[in-house]
C-alpha atoms as a PDB file:
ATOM      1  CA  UNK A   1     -68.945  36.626 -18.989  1.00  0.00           C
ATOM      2  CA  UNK A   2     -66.847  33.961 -19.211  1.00  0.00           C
ATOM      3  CA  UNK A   3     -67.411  33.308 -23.048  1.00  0.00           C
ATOM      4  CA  UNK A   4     -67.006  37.366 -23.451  1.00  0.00           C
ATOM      5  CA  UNK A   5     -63.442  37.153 -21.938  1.00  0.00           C
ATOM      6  CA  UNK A   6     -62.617  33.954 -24.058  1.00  0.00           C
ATOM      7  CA  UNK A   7     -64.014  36.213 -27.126  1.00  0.00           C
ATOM      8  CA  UNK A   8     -61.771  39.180 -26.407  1.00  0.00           C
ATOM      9  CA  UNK A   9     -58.728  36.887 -25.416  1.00  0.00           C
ATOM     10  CA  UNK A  10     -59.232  35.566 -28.825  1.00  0.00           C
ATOM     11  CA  UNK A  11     -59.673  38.493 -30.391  1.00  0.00           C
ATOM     12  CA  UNK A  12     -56.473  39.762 -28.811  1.00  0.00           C
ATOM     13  CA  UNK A  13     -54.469  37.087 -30.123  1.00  0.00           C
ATOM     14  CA  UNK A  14     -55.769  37.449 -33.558  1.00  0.00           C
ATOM     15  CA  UNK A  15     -55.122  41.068 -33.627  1.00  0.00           C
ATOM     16  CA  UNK A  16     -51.156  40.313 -32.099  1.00  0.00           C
ATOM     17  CA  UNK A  17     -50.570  37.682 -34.827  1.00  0.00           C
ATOM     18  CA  UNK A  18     -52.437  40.477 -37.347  1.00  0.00           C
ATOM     19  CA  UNK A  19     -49.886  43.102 -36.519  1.00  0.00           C
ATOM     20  CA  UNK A  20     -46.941  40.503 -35.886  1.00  0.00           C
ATOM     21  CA  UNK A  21     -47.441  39.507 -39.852  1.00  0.00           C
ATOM     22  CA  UNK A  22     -47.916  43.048 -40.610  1.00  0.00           C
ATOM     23  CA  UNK A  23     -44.542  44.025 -39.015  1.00  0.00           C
ATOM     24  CA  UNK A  24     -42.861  40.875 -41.088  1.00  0.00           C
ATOM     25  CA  UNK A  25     -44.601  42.249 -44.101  1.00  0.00           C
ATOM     26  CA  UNK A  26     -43.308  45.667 -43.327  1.00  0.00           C
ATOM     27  CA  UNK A  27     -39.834  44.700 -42.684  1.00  0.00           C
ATOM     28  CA  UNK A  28     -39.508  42.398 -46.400  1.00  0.00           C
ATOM     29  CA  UNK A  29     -41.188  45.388 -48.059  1.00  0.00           C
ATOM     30  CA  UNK A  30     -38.171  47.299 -46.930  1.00  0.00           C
ATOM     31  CA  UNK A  31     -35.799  44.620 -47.394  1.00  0.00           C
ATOM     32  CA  UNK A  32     -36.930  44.319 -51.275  1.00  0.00           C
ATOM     33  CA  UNK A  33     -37.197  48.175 -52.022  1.00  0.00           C
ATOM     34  CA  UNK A  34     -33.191  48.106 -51.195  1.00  0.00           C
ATOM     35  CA  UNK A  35     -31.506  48.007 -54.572  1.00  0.00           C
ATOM     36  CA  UNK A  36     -28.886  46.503 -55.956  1.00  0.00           C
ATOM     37  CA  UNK A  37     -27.558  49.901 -58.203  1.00  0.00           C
ATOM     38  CA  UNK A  38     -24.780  50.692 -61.272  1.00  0.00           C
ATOM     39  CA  UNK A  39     -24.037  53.512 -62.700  1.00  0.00           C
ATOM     40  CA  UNK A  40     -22.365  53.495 -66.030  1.00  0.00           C
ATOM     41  CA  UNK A  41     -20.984  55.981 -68.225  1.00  0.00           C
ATOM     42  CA  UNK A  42     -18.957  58.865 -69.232  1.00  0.00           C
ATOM     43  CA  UNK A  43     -18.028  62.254 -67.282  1.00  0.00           C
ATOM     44  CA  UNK A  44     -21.152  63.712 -67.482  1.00  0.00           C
ATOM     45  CA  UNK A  45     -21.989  60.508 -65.134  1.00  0.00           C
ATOM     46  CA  UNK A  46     -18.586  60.236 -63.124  1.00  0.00           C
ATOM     47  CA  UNK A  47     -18.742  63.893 -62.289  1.00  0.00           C
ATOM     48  CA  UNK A  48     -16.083  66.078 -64.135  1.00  0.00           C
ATOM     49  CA  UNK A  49     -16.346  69.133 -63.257  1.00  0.00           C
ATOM     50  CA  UNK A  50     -18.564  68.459 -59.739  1.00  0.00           C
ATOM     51  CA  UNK A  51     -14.896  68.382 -57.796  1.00  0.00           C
ATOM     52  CA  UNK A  52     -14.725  66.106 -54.741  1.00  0.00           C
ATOM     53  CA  UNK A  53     -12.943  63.291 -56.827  1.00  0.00           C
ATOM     54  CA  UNK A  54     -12.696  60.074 -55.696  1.00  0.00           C
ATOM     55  CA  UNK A  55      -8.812  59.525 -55.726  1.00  0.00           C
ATOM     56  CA  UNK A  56      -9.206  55.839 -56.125  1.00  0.00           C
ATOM     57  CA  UNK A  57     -10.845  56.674 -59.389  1.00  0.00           C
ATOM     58  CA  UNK A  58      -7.886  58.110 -60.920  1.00  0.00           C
ATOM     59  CA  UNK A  59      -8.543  59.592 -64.521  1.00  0.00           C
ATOM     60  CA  UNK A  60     -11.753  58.715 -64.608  1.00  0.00           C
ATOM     61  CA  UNK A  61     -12.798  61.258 -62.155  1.00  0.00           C
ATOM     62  CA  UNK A  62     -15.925  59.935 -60.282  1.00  0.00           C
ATOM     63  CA  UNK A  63     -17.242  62.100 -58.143  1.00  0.00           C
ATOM     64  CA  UNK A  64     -19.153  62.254 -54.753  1.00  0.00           C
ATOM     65  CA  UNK A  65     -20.950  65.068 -55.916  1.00  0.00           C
ATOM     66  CA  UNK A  66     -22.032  63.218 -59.602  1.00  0.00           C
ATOM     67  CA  UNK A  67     -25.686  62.392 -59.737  1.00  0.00           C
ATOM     68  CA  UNK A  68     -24.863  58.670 -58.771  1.00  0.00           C
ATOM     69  CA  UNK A  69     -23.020  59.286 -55.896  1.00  0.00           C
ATOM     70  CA  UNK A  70     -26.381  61.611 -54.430  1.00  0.00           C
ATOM     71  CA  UNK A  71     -28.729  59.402 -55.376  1.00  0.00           C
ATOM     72  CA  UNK A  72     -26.923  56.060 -53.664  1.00  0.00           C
ATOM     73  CA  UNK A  73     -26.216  58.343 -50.400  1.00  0.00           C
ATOM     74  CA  UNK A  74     -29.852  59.398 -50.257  1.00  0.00           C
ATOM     75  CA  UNK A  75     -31.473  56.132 -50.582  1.00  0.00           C
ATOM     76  CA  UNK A  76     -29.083  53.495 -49.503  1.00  0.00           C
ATOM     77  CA  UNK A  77     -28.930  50.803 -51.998  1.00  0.00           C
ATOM     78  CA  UNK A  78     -28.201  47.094 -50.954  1.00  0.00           C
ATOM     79  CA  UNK A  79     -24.807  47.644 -53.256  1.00  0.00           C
ATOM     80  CA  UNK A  80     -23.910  50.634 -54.942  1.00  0.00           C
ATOM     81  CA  UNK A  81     -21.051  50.521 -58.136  1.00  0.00           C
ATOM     82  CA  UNK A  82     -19.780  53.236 -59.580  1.00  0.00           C
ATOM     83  CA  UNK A  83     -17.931  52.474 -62.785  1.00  0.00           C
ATOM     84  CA  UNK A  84     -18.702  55.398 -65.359  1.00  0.00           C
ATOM     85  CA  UNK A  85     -15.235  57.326 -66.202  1.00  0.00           C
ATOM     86  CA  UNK A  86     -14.498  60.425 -67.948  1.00  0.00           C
ATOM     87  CA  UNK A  87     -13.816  60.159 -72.010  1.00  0.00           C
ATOM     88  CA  UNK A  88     -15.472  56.940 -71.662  1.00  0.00           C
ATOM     89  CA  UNK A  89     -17.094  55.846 -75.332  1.00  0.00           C
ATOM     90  CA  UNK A  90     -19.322  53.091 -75.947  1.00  0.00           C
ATOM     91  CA  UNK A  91     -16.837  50.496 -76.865  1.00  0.00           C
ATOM     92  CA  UNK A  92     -15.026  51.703 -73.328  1.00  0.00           C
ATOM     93  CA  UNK A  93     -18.752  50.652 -71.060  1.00  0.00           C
ATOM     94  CA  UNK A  94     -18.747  47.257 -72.670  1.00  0.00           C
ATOM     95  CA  UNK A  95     -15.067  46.681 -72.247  1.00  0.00           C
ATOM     96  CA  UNK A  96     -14.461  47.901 -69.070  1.00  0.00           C
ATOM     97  CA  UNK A  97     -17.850  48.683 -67.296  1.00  0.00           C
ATOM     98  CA  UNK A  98     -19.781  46.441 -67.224  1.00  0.00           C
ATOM     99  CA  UNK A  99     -18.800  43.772 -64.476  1.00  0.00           C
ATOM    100  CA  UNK A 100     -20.345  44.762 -61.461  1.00  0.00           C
ATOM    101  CA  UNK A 101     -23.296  44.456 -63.454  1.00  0.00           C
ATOM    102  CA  UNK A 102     -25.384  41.001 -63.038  1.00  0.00           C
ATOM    103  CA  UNK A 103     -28.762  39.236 -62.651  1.00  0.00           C
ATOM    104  CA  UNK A 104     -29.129  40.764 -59.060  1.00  0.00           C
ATOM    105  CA  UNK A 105     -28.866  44.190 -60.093  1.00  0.00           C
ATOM    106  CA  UNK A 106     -32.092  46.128 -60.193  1.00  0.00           C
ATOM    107  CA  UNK A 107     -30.831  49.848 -61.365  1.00  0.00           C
ATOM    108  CA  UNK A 108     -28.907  50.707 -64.081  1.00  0.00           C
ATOM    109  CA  UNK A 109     -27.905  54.379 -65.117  1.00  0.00           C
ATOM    110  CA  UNK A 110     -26.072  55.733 -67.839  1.00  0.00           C
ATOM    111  CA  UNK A 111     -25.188  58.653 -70.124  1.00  0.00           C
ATOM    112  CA  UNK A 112     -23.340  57.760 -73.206  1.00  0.00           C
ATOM    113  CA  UNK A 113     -22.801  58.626 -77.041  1.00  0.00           C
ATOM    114  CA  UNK A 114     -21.447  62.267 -76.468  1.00  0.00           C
ATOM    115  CA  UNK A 115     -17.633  61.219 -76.896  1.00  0.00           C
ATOM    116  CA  UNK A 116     -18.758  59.029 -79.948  1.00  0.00           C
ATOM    117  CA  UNK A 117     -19.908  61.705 -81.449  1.00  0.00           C
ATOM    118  CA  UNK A 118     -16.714  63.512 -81.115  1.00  0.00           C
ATOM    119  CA  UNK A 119     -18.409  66.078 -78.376  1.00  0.00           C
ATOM    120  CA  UNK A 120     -15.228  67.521 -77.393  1.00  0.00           C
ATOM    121  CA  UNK A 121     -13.240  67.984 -80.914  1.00  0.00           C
ATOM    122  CA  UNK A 122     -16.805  70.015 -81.280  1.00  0.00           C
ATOM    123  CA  UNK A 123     -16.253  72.266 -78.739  1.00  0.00           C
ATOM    124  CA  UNK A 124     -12.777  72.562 -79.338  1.00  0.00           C
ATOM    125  CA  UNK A 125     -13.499  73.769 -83.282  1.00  0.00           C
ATOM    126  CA  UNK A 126     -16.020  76.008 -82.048  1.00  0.00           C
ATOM    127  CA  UNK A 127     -13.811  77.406 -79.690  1.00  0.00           C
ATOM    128  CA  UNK A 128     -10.806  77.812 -81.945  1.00  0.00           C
ATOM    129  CA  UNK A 129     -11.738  78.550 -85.146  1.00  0.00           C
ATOM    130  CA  UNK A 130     -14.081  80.162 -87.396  1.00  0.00           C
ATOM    131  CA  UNK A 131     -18.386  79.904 -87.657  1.00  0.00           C
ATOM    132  CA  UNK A 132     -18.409  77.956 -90.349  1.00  0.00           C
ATOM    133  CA  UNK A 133     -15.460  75.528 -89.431  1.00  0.00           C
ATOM    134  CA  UNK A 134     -17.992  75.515 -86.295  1.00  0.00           C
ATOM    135  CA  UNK A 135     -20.895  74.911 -88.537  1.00  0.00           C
ATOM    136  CA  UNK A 136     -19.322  72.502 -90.556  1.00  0.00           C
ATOM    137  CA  UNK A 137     -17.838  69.873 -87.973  1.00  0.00           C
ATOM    138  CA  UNK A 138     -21.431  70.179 -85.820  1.00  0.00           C
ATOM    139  CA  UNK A 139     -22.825  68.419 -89.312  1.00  0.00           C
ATOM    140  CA  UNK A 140     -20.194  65.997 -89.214  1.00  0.00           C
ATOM    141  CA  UNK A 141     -21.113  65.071 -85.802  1.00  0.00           C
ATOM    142  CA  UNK A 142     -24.932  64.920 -86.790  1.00  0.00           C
ATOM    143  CA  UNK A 143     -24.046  62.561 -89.933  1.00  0.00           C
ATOM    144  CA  UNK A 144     -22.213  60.433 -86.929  1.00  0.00           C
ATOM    145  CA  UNK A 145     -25.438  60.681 -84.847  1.00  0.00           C
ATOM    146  CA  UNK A 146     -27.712  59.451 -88.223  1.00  0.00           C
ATOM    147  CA  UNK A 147     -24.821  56.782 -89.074  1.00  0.00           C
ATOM    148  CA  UNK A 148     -23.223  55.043 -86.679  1.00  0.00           C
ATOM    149  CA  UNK A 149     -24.213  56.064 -83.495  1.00  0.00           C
ATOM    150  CA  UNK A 150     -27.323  53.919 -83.534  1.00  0.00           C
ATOM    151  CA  UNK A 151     -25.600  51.055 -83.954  1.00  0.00           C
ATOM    152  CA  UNK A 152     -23.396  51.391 -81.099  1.00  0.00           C
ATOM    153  CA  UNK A 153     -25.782  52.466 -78.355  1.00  0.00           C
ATOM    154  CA  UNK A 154     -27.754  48.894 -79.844  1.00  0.00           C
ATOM    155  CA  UNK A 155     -23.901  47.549 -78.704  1.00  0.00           C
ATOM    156  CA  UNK A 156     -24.373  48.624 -75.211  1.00  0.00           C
ATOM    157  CA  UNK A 157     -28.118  48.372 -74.318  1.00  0.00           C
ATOM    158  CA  UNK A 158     -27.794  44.878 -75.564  1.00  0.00           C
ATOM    159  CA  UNK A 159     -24.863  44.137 -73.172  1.00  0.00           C
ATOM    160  CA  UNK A 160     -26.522  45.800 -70.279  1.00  0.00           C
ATOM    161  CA  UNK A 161     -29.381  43.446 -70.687  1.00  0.00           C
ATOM    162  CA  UNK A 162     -27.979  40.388 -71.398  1.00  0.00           C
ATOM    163  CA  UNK A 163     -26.067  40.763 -68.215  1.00  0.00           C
ATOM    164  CA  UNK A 164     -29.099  42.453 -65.785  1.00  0.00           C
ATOM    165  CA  UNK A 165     -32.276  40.786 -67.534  1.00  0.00           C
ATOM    166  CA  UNK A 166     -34.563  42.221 -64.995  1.00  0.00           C
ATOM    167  CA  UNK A 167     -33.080  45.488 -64.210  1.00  0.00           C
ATOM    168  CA  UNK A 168     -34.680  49.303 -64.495  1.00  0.00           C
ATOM    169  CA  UNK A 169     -32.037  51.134 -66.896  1.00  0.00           C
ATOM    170  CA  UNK A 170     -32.627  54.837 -67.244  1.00  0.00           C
ATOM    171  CA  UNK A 171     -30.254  56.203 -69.925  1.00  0.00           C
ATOM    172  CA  UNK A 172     -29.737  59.969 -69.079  1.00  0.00           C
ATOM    173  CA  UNK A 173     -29.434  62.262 -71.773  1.00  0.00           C
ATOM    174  CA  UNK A 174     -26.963  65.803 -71.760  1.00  0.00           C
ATOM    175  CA  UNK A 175     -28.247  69.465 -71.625  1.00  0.00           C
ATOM    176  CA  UNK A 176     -28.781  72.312 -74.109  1.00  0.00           C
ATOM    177  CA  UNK A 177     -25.139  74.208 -73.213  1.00  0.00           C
ATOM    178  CA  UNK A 178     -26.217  77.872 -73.899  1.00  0.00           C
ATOM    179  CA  UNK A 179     -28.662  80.319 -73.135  1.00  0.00           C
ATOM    180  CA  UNK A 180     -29.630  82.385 -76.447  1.00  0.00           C
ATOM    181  CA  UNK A 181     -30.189  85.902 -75.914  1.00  0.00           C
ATOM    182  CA  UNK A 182     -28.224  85.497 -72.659  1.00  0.00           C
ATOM    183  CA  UNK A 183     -25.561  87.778 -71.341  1.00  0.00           C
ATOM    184  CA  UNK A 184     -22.418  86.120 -72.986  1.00  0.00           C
ATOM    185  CA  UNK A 185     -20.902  89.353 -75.098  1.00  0.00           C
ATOM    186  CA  UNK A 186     -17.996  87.016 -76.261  1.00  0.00           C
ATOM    187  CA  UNK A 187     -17.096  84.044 -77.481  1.00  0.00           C
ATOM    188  CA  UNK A 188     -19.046  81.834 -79.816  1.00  0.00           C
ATOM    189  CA  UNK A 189     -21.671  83.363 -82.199  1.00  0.00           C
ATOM    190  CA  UNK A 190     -25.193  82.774 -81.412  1.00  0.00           C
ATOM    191  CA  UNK A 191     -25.812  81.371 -84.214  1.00  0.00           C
ATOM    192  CA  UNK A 192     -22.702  78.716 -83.175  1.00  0.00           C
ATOM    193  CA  UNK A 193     -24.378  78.458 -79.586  1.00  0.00           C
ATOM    194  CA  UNK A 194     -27.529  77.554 -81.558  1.00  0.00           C
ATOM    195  CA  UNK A 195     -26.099  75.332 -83.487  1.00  0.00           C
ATOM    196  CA  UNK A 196     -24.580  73.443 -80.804  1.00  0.00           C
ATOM    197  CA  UNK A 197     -27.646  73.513 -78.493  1.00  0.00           C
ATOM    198  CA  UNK A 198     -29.285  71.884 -81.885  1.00  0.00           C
ATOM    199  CA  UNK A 199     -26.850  69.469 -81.610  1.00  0.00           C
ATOM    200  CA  UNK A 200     -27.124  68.576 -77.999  1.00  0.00           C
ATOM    201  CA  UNK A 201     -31.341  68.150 -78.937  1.00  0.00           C
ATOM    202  CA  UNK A 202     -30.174  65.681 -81.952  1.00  0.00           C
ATOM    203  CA  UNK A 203     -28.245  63.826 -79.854  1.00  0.00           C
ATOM    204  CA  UNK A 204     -30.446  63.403 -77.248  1.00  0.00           C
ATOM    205  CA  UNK A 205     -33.438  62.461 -79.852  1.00  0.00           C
ATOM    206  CA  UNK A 206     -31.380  59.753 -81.534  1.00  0.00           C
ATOM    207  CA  UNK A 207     -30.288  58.117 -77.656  1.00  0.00           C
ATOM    208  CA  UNK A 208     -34.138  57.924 -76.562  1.00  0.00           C
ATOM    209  CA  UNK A 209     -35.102  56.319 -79.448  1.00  0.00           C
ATOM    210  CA  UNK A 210     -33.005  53.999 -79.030  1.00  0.00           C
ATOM    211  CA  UNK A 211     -33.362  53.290 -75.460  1.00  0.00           C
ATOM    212  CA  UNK A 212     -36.989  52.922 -75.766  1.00  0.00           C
ATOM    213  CA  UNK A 213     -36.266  50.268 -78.368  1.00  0.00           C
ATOM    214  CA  UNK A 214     -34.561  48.232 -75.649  1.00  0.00           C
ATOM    215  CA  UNK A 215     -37.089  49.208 -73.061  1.00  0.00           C
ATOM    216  CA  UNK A 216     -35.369  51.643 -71.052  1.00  0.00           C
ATOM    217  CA  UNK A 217     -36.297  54.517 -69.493  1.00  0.00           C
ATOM    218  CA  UNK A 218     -35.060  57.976 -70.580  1.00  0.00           C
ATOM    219  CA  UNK A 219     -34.414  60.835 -68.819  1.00  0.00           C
ATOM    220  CA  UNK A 220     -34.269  64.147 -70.372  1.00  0.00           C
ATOM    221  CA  UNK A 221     -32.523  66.830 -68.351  1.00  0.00           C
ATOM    222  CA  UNK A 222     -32.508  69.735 -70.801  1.00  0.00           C
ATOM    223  CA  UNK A 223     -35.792  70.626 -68.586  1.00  0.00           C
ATOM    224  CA  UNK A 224     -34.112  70.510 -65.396  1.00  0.00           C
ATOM    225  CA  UNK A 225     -30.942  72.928 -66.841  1.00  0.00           C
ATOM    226  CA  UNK A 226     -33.108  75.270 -68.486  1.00  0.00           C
ATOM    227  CA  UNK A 227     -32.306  78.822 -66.924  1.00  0.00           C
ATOM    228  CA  UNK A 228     -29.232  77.224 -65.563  1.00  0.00           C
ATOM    229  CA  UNK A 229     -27.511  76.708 -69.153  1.00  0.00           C
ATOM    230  CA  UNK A 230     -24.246  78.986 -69.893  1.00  0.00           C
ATOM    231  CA  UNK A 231     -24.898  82.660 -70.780  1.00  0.00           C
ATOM    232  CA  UNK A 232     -27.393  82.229 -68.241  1.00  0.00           C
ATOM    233  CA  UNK A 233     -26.511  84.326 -65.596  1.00  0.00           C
ATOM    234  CA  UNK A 234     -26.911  81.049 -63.026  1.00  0.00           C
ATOM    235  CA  UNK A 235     -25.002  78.336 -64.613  1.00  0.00           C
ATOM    236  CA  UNK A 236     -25.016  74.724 -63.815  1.00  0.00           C
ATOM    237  CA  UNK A 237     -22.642  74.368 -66.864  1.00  0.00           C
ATOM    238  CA  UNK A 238     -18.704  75.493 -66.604  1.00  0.00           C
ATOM    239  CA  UNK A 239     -18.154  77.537 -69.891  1.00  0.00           C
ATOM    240  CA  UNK A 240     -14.052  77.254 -71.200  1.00  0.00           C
ATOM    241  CA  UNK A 241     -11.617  76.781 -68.260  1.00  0.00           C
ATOM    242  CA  UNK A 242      -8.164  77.404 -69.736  1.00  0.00           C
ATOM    243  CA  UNK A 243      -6.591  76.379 -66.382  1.00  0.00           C
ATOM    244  CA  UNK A 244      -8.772  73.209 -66.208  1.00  0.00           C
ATOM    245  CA  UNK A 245      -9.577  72.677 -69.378  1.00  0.00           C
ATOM    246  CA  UNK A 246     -11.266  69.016 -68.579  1.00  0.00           C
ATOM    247  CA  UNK A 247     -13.612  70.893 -66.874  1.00  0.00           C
ATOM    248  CA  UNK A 248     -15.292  72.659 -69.677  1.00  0.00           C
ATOM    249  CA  UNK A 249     -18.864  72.299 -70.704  1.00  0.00           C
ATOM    250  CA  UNK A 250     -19.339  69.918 -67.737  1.00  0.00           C
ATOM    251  CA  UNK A 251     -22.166  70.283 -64.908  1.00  0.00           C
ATOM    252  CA  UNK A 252     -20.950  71.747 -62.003  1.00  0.00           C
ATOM    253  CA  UNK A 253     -21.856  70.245 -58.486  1.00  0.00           C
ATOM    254  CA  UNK A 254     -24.938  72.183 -58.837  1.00  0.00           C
ATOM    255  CA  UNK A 255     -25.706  71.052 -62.058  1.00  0.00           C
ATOM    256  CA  UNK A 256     -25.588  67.536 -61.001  1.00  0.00           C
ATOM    257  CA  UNK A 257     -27.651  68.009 -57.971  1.00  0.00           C
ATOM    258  CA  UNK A 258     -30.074  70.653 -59.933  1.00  0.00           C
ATOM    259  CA  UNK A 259     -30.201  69.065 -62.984  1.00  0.00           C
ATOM    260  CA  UNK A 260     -28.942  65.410 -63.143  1.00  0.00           C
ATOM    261  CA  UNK A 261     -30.362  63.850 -59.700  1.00  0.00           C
ATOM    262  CA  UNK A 262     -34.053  65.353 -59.967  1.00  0.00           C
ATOM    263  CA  UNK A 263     -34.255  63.475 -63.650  1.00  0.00           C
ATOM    264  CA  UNK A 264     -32.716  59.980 -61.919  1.00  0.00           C
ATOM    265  CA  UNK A 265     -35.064  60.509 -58.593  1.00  0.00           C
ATOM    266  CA  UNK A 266     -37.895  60.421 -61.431  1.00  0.00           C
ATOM    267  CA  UNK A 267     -36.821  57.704 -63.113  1.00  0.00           C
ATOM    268  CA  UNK A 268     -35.772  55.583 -61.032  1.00  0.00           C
END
């Protein structure tokens, strides 16, 4: 009896130091799945057109409602920066961006190359003048996509990771902006909304590729928006807002909580 008791008083300590190194385990499992996060970019990252701006943002319009924002309030990173700004280019993230960003930091997102390729004066031509000025200045923007824009997306990747060498970078691409066949019975052409929704793909093709090449991940959210895309009926895209005109051919809050956090949440 008495060697049974000094059994099962072992046994009970061996079991309370068993669980007392689980329960240290547990708790530095939790501590090292807190991140250290930055998000980077331009306004399809800060949030224009999501509302809720962050005043101390200013023009660049980041937004608790952006995909960022979400994702840091749903999973409560050790540090959260939020640096991406509306209009930003790629010359713009390695300027101005990038200093949050260090050897600690395990996260990295960003959208980028759309305002390189001269998204807006795009839309604007579309918008304001004829098909084939349309036509015409979406194959300008392509040439830009086959000619230089490779070389500056090389510009930032390279500056992200010489700056975070161990960190997870998922480089989020832009949607397809219209529905074809949908139930716009104005505006552009379809062949124009084709066109441009072409453009969007070529864009996003040319961004992957290169991201790969450094390594990172990327995340495609033409998926996510599809049924959701202007002309749609249920869009996560704001079409031309003459009041607000920053606004236009931006997610919505929806569209970066639809279509933009699902793709991160994936990646991430």
């Amino acid at each position: 009896m008495k060697m049974s008791g000094l059994v099962a008083f072992s046994s009970s300590l061996l079991l309370g130091a068993a669980l007392a190194l689980a329960g240290v385990g547990t708790a530095q499992a939790a501590e090292s799945a807190a991140v250290d996060y930055v998000a980077l970019g331009d306004s399809y990252s800060s949030g224009v057109g999501a509302g809720s701006y962050i005043s101390a943002s200013g023009d660049c319009k980041r937004s608790t409602r952006a995909y960022p924002s979400l994702w840091a309030a749903a999973n409560s990173p050790a540090s959260f920066a939020f640096t991406a700004c509306s209009g930003a280019r790629t010359n713009d993230v390695t300027a101005g961006q990038l200093g949050p960003v260090n050897s600690s930091t395990d996260l990295v997102s960003i959208s980028i190359g759309g305002n390189d390729a001269g998204f807006a004066d795009v839309m604007t031509t579309c918008v304001l003048q004829s098909e084939s000025t349309c036509l015409s200045r979406i194959a300008t923007a392509r040439a830009y996509v086959d000619s230089t824009l490779p070389g500056r997306l090389d510009s930032v990747y390279s500056a992200i990771r010489a700056k975070a060498p161990a960190a997870h970078v998922v480089v989020l691409g832009y949607p397809r902006f219209y529905k074809l066949g949908g139930s716009c019975l104005a505006g552009l052409s379809e062949k124009e909304r084709a066109a441009i929704n072409g453009a969007s793909d070529y864009l996003n093709a040319a961004t992957a590729k290169r991201a790969a090449d450094h390594g990172f991940t990327f995340g495609d959210v033409a998926p996510t928006f599809t049924g959701h895309e202007i002309c749609s009926g249920s869009a996560w895209l704001h079409s031309v807002n003459w009041l607000n005109i920053g606004e236009s051919y931006h997610p919505t809050a929806a569209g970066q909580s639809g279509g933009y956090l699902p793709v991160l949440n994936s990646a991430a």
